[in-house]
N, C-alpha and C. Protein backbone atom coordinates (compact mmCIF):
# COMPACT_ATOMS: atom_id res chain seq x y z
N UNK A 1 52.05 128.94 41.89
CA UNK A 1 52.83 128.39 42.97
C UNK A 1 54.29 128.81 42.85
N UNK A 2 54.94 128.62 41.76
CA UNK A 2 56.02 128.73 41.24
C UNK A 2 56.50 130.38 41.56
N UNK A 3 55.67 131.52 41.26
CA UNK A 3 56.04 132.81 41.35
C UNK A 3 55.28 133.20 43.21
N UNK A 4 54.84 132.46 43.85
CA UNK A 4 54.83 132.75 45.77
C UNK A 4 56.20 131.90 45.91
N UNK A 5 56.61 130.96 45.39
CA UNK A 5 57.91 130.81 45.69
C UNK A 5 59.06 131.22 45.37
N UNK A 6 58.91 132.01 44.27
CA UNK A 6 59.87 133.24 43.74
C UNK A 6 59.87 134.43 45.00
N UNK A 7 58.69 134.71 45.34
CA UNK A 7 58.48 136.05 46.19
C UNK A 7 58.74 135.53 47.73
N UNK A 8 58.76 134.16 48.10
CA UNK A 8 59.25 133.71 49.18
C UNK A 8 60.64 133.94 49.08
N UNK A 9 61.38 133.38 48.21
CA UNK A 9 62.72 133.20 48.09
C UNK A 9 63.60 134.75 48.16
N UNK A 10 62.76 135.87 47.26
CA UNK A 10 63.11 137.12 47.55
C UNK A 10 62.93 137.37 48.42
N UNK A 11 61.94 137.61 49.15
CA UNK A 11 61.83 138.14 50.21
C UNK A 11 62.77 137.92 51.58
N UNK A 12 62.97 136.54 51.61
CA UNK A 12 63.98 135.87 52.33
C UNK A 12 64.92 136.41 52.33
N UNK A 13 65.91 136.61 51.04
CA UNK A 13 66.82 137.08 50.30
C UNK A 13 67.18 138.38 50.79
N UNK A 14 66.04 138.87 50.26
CA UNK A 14 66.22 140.52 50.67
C UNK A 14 66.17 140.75 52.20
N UNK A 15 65.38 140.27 52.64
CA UNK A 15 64.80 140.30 54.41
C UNK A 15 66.15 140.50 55.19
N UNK A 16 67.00 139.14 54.73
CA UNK A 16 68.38 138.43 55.31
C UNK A 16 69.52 139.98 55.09
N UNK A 17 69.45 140.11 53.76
CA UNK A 17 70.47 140.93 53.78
C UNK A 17 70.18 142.37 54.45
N UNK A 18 68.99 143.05 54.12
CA UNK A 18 68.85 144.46 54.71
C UNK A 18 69.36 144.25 56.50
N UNK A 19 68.22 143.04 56.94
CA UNK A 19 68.34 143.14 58.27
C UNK A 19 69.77 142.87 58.70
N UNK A 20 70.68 142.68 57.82
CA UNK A 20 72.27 142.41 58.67
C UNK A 20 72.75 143.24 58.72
N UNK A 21 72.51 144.32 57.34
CA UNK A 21 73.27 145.45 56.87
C UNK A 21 72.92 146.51 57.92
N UNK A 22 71.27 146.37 58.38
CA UNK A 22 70.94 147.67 59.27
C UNK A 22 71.37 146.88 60.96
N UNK A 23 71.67 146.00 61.22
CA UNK A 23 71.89 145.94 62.12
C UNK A 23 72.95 146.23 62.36
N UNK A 24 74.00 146.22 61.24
CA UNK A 24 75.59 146.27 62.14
C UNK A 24 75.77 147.81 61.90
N UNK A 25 74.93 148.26 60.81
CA UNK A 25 75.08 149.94 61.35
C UNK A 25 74.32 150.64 62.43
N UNK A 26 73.36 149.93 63.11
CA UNK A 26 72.98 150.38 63.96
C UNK A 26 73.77 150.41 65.12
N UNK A 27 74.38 148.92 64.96
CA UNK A 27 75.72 149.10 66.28
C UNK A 27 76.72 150.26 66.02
N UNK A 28 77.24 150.15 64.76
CA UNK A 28 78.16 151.40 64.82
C UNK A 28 77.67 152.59 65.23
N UNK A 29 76.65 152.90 64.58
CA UNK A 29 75.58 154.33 65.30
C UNK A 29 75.32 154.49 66.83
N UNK A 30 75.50 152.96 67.17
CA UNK A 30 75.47 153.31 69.29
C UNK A 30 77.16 153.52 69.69
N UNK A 31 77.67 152.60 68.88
CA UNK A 31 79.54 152.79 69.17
C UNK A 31 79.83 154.48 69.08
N UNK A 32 79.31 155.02 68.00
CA UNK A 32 79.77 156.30 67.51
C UNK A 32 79.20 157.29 68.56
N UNK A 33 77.53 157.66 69.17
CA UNK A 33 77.16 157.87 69.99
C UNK A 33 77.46 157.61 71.14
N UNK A 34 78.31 156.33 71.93
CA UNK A 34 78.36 156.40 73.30
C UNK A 34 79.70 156.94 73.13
N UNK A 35 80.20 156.99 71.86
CA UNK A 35 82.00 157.62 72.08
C UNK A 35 81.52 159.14 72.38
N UNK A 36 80.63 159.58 71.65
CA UNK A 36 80.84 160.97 71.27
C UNK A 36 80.21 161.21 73.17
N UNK A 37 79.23 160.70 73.37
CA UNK A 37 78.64 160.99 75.17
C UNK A 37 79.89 160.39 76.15
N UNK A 38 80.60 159.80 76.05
CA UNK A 38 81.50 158.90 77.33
C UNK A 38 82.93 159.14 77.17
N UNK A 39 83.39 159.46 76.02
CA UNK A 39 84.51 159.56 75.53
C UNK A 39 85.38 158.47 75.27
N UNK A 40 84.93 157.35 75.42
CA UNK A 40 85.71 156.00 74.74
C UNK A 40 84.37 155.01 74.79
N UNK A 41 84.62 153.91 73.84
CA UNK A 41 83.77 152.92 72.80
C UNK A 41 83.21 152.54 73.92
N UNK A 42 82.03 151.70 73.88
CA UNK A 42 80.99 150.99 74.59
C UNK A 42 81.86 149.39 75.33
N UNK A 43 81.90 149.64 75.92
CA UNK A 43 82.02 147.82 76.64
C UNK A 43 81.59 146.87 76.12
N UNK A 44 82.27 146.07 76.05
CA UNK A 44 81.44 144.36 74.89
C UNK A 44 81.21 143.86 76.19
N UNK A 45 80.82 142.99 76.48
CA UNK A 45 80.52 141.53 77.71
C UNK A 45 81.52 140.75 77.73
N UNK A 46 82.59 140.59 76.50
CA UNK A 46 83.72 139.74 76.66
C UNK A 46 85.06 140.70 76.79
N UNK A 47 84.95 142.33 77.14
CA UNK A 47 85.71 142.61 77.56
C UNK A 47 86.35 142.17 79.01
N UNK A 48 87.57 142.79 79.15
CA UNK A 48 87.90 141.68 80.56
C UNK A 48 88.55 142.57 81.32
N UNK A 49 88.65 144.35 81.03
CA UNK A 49 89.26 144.92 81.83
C UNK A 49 88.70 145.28 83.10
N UNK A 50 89.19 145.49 83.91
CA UNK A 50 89.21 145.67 85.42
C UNK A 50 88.40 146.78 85.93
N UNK A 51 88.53 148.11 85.15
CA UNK A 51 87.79 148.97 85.18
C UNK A 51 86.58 149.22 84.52
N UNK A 52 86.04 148.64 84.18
CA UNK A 52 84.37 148.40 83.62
C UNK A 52 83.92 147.98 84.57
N UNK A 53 82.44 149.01 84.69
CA UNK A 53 81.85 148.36 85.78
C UNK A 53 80.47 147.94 84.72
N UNK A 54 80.35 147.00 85.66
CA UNK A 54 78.95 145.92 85.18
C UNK A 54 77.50 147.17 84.93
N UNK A 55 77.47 147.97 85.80
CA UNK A 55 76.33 148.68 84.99
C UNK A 55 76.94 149.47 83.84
N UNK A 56 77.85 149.72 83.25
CA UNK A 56 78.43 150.31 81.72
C UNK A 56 78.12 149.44 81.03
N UNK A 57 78.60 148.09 81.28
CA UNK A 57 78.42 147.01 80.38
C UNK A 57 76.56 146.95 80.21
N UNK A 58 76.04 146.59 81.21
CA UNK A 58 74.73 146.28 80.99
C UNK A 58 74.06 147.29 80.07
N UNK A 59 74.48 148.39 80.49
CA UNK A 59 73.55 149.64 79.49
C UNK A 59 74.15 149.69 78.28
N UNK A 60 75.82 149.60 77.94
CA UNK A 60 76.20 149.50 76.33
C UNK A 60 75.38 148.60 76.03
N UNK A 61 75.31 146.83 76.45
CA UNK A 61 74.44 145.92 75.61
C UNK A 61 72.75 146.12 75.52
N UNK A 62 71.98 146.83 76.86
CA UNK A 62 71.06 146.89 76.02
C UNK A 62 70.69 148.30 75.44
N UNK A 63 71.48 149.30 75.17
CA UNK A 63 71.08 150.14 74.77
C UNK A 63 71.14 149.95 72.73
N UNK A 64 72.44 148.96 72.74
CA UNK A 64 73.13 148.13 71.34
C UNK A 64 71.75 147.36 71.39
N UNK A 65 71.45 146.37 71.77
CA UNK A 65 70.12 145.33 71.29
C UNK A 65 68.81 145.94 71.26
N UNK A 66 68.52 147.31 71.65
CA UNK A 66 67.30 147.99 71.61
C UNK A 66 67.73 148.50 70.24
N UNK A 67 68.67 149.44 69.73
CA UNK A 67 68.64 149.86 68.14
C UNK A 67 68.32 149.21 67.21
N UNK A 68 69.73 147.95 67.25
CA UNK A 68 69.77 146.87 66.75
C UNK A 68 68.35 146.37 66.62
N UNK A 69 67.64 145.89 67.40
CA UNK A 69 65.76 145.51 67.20
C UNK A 69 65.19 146.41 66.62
N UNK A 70 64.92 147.74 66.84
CA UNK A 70 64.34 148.82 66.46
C UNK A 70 64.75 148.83 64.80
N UNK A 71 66.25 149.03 64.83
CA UNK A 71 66.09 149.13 63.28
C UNK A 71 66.09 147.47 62.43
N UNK A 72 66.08 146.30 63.10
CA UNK A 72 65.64 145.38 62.44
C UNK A 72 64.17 145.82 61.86
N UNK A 73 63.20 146.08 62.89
CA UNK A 73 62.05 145.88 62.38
C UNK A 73 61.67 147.10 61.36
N UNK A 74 62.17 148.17 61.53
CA UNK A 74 61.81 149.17 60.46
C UNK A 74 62.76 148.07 58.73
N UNK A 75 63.36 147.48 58.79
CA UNK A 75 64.32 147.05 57.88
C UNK A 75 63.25 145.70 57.22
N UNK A 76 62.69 145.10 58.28
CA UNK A 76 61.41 144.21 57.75
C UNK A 76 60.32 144.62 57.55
N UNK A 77 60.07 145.58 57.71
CA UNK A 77 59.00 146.56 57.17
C UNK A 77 59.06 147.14 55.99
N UNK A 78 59.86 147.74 55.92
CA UNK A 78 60.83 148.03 54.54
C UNK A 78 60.77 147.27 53.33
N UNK A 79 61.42 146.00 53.81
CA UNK A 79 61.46 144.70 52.67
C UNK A 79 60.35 144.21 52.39
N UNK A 80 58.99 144.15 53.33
CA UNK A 80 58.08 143.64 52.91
C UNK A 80 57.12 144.44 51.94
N UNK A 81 57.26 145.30 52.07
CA UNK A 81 56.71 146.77 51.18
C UNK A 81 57.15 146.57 49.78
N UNK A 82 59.11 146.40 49.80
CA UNK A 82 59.48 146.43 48.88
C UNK A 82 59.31 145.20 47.83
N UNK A 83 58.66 144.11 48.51
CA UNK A 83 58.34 142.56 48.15
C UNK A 83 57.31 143.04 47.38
N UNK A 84 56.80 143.32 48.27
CA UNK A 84 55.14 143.68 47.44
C UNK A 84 54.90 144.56 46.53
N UNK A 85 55.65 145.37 46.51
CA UNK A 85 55.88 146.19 45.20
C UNK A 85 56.77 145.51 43.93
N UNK A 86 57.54 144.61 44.21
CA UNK A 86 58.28 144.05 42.84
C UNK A 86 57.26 142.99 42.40
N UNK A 87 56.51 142.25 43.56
CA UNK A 87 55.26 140.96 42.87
C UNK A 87 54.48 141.98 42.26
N UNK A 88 54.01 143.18 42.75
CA UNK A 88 52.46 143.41 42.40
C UNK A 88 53.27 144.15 40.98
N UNK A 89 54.47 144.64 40.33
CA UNK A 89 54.90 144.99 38.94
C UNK A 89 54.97 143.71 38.40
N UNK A 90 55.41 142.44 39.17
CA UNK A 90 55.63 141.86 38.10
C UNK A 90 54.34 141.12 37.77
N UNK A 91 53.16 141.36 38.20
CA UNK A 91 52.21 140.86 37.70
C UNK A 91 51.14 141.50 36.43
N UNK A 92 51.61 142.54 36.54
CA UNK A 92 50.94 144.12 35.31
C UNK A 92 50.83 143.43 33.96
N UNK A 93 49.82 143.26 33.53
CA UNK A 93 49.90 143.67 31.87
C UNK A 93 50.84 144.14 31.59
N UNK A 94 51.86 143.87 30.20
CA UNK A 94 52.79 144.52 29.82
C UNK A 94 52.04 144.51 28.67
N UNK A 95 51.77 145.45 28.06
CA UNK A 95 51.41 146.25 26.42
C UNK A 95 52.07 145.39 24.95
């Protein structure tokens, strides 16, 4: 019981951190991409300038929340692999 709640707690652990780490580079990776296609940064939703039009905005945010998802789930895929590979060593016969 004690070591599924070790591998809960990692996994959690690990899950939490990859998926933050790949998400905010995934935003930078759409920031960096819509600069390099548009020639200036993506529109936030709480921007407030005058010249943004609402379909820029709509496509920066979901083109940002489609990566952002996309590489969440490769990132929980990832961790769960990598879960299962540190339980299934730490369960080995050691010599």
């Amino acid at each position: 019981m004690a070591d599924e709640e070790t591998q809960s707690t990692l996994a959690k652990i690990t899950g939490l951190v990859v998926a933050g780490a790949v998400a905010w580079l995934a935003g930078k990776a759409v920031d960096a991409a819509w600069k390099a296609a548009v020639g200036h940064k993506p529109p936030k939703p709480e921007d407030d300038a005058d010249d943004i039009r609402l379909g820029e905005v709509v496509a920066a945010s979901a083109i940002t929340a489609g990566a952002v998802a996309l590489a969440r789930v490769f990132a929980t895929r990832g961790t769960k692999k990598f879960v299962q590979r540190v339980d299934r060593n730490r369960r080995l016969p050691h010599a």
